[in-house]
C-alpha atoms as a PDB file:
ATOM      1  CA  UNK A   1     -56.269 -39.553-175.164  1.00  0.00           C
ATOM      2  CA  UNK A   2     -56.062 -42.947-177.045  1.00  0.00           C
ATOM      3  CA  UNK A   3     -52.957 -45.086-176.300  1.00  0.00           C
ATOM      4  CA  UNK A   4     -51.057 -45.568-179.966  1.00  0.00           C
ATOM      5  CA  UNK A   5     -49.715 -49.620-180.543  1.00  0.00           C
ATOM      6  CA  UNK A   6     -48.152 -50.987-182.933  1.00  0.00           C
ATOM      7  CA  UNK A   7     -47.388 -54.274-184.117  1.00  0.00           C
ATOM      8  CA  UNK A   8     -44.849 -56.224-183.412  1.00  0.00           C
ATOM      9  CA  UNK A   9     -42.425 -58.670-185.127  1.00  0.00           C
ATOM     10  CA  UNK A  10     -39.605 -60.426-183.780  1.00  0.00           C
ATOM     11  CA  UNK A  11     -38.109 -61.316-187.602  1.00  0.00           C
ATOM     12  CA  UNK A  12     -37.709 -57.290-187.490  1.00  0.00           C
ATOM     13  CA  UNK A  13     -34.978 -57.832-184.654  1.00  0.00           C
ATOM     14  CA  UNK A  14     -33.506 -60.588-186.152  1.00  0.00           C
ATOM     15  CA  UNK A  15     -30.459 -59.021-187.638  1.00  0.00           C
ATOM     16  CA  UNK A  16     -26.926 -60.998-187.189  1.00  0.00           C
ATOM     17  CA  UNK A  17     -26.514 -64.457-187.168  1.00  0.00           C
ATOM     18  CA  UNK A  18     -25.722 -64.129-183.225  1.00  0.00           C
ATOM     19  CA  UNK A  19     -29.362 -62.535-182.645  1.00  0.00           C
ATOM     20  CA  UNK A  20     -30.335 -65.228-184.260  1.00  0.00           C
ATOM     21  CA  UNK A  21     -28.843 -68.145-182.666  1.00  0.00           C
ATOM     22  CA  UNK A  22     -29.811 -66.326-179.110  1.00  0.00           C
ATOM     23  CA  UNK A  23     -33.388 -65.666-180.061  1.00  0.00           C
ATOM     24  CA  UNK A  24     -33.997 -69.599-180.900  1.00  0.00           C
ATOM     25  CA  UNK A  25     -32.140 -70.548-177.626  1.00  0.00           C
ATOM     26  CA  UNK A  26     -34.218 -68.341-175.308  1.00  0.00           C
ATOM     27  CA  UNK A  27     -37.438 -69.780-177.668  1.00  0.00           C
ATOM     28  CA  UNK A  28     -36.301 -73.386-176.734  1.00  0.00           C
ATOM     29  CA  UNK A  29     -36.015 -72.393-173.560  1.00  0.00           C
ATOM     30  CA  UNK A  30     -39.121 -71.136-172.923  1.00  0.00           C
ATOM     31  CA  UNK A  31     -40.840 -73.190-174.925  1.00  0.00           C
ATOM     32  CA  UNK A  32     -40.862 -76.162-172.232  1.00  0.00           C
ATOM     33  CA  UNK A  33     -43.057 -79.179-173.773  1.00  0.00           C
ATOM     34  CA  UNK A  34     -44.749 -77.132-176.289  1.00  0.00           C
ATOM     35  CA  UNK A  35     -42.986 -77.809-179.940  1.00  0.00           C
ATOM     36  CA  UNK A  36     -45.600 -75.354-181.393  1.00  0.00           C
ATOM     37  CA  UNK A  37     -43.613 -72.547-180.173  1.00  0.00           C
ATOM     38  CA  UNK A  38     -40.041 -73.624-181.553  1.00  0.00           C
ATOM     39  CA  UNK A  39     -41.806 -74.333-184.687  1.00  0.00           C
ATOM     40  CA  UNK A  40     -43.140 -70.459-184.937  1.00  0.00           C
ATOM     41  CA  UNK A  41     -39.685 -69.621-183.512  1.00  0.00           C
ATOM     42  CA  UNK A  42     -38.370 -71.123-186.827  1.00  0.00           C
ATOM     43  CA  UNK A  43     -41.267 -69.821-188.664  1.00  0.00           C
ATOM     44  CA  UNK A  44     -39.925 -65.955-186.819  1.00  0.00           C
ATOM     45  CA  UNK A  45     -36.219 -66.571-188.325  1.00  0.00           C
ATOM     46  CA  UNK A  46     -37.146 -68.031-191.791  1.00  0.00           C
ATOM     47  CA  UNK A  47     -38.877 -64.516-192.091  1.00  0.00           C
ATOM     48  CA  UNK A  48     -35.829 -62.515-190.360  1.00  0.00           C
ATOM     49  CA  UNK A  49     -33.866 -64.835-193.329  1.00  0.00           C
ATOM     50  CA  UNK A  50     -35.900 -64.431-196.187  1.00  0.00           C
ATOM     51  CA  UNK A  51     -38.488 -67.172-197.264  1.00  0.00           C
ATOM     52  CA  UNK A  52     -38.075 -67.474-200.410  1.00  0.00           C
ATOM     53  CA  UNK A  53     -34.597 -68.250-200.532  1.00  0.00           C
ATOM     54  CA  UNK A  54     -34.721 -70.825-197.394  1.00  0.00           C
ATOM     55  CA  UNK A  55     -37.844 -72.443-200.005  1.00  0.00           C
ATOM     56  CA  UNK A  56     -35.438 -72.661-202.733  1.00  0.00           C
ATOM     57  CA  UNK A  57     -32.754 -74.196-200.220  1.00  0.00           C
ATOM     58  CA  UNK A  58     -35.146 -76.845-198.754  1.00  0.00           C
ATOM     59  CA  UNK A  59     -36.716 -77.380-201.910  1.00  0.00           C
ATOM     60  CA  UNK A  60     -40.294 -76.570-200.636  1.00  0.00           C
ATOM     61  CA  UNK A  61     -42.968 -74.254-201.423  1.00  0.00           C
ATOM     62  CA  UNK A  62     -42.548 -70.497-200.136  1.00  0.00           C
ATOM     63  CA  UNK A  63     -46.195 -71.423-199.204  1.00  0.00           C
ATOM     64  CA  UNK A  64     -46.308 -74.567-197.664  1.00  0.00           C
ATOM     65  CA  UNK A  65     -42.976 -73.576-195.430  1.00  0.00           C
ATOM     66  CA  UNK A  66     -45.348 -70.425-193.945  1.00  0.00           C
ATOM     67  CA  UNK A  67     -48.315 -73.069-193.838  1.00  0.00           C
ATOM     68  CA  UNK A  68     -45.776 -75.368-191.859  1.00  0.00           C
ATOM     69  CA  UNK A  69     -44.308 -73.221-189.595  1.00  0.00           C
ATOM     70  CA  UNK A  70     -47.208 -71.229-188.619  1.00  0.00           C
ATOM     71  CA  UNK A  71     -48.989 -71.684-185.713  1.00  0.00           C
ATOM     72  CA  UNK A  72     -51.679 -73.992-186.737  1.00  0.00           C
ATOM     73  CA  UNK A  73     -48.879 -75.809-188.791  1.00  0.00           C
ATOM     74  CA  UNK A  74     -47.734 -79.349-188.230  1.00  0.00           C
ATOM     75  CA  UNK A  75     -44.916 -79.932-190.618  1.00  0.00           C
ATOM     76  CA  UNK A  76     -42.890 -83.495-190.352  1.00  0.00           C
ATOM     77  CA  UNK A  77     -39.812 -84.126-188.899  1.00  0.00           C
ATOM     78  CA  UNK A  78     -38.389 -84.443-192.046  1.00  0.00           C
ATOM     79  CA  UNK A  79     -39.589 -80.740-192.817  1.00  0.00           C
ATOM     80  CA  UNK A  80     -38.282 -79.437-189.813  1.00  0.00           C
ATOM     81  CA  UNK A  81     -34.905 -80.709-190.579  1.00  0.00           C
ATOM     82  CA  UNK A  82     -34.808 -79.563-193.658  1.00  0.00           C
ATOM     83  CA  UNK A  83     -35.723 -76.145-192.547  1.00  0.00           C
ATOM     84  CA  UNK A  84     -33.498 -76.002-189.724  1.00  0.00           C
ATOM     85  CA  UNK A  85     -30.589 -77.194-192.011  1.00  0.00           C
ATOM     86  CA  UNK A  86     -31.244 -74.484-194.001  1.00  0.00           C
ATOM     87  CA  UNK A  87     -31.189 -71.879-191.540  1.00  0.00           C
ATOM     88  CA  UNK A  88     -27.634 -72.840-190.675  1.00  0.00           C
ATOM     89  CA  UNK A  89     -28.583 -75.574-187.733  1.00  0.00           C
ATOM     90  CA  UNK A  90     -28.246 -78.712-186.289  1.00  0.00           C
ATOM     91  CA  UNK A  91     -30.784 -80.703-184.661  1.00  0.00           C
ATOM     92  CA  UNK A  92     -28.915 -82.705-181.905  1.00  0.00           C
ATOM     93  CA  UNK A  93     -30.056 -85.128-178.795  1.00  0.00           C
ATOM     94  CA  UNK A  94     -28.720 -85.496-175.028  1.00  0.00           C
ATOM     95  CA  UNK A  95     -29.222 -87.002-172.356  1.00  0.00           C
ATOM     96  CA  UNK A  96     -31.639 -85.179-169.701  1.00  0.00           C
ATOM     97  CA  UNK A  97     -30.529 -87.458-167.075  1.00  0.00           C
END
């Protein structure tokens, strides 16, 4: 008998702000030196959010934001702020040390 997948997707999940907020934390985590993965992390929740309204917020493209936060993407800083800002978060620095 033939084993029966299905796709996933992690936006699907992605239903309170809290799931939210936990799911980019454990992505961050994980993600160690690669910013790739944070950036399809984002990509995961702008989906879970709805795209078009985070491209009206940002003022981008519905299309270039999926370009940018795919996994080929490689949006600028100032994207990535924007997006994040969007999604209700703050991009902050400390100290590892």
């Amino acid at each position: 008998m033939a084993i029966k997948t299905t796709s996933w997707d992690s936006a699907e999940y992605l239903k309170t702000d809290e799931d939210i907020q936990l799911y980019l934390e454990a992505c961050v985590e994980e993600a160690g030196d690669d910013p790739s993965f944070i950036l399809r992390a984002l990509g995961i929740i702008a989906r879970a959010k709805n795209m078009s309204e985070l491209a009206r917020q940002t003022g981008l493209s519905r299309e270039g934001l999926y370009k940018a936060l795919s996994e080929n993407g490689n949006p600028t800083f100032a994207t990535v702020t924007k997006v994040a800002k969007a999604l209700g978060f703050q991009i902050t620095f400390k100290s590892v040390a």
